[in-house]
C-alpha atoms as a PDB file:
ATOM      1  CA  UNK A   1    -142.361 -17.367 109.098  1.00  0.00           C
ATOM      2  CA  UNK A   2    -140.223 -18.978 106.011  1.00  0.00           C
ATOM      3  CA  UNK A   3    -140.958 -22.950 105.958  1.00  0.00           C
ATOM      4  CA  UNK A   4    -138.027 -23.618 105.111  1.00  0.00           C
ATOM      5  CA  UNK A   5    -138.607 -27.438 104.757  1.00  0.00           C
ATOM      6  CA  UNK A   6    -140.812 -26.752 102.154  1.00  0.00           C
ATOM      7  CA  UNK A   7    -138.239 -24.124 100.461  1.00  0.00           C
ATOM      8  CA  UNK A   8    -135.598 -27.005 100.520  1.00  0.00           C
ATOM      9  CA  UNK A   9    -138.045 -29.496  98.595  1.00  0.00           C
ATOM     10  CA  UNK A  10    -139.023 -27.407  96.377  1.00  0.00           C
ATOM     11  CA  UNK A  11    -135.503 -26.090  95.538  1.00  0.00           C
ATOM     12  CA  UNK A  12    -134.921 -29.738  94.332  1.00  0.00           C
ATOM     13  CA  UNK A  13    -137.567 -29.887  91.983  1.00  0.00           C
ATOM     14  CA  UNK A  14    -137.244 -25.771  90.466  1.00  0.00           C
ATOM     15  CA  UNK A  15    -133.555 -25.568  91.049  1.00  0.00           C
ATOM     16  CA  UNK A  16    -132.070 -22.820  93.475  1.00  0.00           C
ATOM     17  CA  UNK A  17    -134.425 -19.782  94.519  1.00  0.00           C
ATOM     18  CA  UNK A  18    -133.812 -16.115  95.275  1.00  0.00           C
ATOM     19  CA  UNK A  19    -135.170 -14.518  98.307  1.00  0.00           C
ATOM     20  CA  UNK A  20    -137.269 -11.766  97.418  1.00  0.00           C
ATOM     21  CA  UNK A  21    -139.749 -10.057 100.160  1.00  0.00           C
ATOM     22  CA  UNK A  22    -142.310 -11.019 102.356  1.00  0.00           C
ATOM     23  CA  UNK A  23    -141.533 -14.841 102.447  1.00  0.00           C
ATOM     24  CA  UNK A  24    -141.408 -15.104  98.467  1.00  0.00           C
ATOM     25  CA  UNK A  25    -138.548 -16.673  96.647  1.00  0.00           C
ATOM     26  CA  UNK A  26    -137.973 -16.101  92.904  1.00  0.00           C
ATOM     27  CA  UNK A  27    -137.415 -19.187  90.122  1.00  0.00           C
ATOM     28  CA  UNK A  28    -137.163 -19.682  86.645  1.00  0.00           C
ATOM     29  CA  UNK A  29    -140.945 -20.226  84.860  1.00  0.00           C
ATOM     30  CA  UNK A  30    -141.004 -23.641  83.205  1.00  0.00           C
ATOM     31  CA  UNK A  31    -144.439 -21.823  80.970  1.00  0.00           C
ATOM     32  CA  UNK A  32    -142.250 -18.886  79.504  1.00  0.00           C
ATOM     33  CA  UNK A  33    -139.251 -20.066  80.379  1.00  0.00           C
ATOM     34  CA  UNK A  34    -137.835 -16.588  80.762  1.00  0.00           C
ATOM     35  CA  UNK A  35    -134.209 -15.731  81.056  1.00  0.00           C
ATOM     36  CA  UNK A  36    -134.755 -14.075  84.922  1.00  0.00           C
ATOM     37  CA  UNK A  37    -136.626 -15.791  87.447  1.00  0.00           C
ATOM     38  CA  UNK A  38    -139.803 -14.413  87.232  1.00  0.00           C
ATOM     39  CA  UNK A  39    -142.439 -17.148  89.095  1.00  0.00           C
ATOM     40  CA  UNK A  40    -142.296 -16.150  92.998  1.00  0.00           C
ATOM     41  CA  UNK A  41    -143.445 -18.508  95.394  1.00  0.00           C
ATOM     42  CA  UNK A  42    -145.049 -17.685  98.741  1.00  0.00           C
ATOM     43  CA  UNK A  43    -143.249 -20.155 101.665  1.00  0.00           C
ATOM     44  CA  UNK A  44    -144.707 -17.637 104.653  1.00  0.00           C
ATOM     45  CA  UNK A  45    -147.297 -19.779 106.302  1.00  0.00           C
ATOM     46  CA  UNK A  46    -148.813 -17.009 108.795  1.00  0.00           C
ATOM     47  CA  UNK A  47    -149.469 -15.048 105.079  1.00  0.00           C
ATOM     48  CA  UNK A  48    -152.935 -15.394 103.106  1.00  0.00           C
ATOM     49  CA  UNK A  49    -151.143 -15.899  99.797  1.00  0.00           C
ATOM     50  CA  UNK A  50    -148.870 -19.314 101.354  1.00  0.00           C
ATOM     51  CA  UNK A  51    -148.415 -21.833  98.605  1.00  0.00           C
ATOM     52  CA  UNK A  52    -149.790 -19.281  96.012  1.00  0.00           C
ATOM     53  CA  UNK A  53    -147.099 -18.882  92.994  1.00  0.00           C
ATOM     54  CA  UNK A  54    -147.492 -16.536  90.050  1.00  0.00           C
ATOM     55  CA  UNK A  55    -145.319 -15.828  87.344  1.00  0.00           C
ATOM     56  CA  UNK A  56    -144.313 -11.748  86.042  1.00  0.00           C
ATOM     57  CA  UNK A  57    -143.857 -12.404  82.646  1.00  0.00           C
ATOM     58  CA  UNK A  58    -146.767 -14.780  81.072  1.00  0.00           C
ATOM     59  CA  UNK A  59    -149.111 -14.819  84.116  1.00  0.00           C
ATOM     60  CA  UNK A  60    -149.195 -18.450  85.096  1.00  0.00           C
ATOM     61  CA  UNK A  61    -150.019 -18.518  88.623  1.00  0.00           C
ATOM     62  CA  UNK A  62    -152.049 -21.310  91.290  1.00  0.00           C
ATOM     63  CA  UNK A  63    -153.244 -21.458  94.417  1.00  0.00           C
ATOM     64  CA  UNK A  64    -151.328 -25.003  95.346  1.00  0.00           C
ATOM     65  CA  UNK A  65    -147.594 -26.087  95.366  1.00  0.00           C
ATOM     66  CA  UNK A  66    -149.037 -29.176  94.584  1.00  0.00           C
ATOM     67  CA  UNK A  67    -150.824 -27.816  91.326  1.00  0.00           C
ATOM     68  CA  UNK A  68    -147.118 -26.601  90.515  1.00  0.00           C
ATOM     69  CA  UNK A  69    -145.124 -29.956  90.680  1.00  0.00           C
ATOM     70  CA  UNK A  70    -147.746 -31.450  88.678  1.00  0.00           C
ATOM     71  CA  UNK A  71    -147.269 -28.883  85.905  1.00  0.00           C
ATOM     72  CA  UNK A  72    -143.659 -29.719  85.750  1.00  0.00           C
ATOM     73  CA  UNK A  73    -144.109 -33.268  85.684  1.00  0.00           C
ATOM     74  CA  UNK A  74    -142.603 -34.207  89.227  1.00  0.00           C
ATOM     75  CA  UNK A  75    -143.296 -38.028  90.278  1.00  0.00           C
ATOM     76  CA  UNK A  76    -145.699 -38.381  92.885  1.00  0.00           C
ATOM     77  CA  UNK A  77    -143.341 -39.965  95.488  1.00  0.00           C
ATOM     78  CA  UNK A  78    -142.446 -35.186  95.582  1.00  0.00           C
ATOM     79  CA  UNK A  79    -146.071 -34.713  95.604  1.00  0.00           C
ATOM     80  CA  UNK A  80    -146.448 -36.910  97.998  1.00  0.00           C
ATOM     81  CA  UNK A  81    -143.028 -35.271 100.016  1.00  0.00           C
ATOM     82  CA  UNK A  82    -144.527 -32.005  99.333  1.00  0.00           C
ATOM     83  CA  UNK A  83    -147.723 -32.552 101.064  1.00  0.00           C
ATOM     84  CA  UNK A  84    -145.976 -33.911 104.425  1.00  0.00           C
ATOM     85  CA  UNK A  85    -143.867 -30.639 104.843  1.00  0.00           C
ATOM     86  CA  UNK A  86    -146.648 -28.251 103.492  1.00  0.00           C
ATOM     87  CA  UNK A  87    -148.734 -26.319 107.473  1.00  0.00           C
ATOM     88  CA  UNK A  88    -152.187 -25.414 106.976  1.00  0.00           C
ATOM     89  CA  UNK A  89    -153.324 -22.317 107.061  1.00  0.00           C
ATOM     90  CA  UNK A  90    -156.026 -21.681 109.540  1.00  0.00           C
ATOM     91  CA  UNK A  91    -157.007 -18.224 108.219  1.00  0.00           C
ATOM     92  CA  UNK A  92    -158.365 -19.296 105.110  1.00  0.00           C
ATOM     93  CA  UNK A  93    -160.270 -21.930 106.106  1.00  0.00           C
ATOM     94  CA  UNK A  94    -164.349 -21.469 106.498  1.00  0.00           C
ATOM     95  CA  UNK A  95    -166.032 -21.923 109.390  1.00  0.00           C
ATOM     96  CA  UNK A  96    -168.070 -25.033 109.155  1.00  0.00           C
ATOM     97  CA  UNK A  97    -171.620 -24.182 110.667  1.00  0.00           C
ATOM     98  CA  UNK A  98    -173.502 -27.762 111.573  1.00  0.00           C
ATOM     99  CA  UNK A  99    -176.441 -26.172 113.584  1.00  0.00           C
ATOM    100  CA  UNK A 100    -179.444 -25.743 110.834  1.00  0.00           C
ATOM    101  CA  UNK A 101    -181.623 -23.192 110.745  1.00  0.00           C
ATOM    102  CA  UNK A 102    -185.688 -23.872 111.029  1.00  0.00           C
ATOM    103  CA  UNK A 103    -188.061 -21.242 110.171  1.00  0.00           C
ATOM    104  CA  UNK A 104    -191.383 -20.614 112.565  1.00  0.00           C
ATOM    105  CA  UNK A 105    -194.342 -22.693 111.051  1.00  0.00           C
ATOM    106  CA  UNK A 106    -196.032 -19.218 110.803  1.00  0.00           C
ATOM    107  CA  UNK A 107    -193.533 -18.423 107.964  1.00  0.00           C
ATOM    108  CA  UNK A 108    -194.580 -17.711 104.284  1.00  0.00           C
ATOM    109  CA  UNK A 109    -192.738 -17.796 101.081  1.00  0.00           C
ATOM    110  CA  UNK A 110    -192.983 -14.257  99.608  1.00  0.00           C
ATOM    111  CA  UNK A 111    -192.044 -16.425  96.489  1.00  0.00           C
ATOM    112  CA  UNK A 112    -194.972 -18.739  96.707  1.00  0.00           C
ATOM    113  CA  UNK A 113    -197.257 -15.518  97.027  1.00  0.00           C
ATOM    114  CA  UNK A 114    -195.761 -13.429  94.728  1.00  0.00           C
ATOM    115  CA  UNK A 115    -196.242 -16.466  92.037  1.00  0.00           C
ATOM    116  CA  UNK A 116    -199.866 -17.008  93.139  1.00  0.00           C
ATOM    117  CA  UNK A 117    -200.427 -13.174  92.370  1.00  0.00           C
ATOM    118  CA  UNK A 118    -198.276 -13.120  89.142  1.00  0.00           C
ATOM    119  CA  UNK A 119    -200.960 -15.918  88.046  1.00  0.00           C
ATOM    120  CA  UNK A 120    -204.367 -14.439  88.736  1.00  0.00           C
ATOM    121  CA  UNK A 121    -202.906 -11.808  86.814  1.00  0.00           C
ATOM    122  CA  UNK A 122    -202.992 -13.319  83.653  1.00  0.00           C
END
């Protein structure tokens, strides 16, 4: 689904965008500055690419809206408007894993042995 909220802020920093497919909307490249619009932006937040932007023609792309606005300059009170409309994306977040793992106090380092070989060797 299109966040729109997010389509309308950054319509008033990159100027008007065209719909393309999949939740992208085209706009003019401020790298190349090419006569079409040519950097797509991804607004679908149930997609993996959301908030990813590339550009056709000279290959500028991110990961982060936020790394966008800051390319072309935009004060920090639209960063900071940005960041209040932007959803996470659950999908492509890790798993954090807090348990640790102990080995058995039987357990030896092949490492350790392999090394202690490798020396009466020479």
């Amino acid at each position: 689904m299109v966040n729109q909220a997010l389509v309308a802020i950054v319509n008033s920093v990159l100027g008007s965008g065209k719909p393309t497919s999949r939740g992208n909307y085209a706009y003019h490249c401020i790298s190349c500055k090419h006569h079409k619009p040519k950097l797509e932006i991804n607004f679908d937040d149930s997609s993996p690419h959301y908030q990813k932007f590339a550009c056709w023609a000279c290959g500028f792309k991110g990961k982060k809206l936020s790394t966008l606005f800051k390319k072309y300059d935009v004060p920090k009170e639209k960063i900071i408007e940005l960041k209040s409309y932007v959803t996470i994306n659950t999908k492509d977040e890790t798993p954090i894993i807090t348990d640790k793992v102990h080995l058995p106090k039987e357990f030896i380092s092949l490492i350790n042995h392999l090394t202690q070989l490798w020396l009466n060797m020479l």
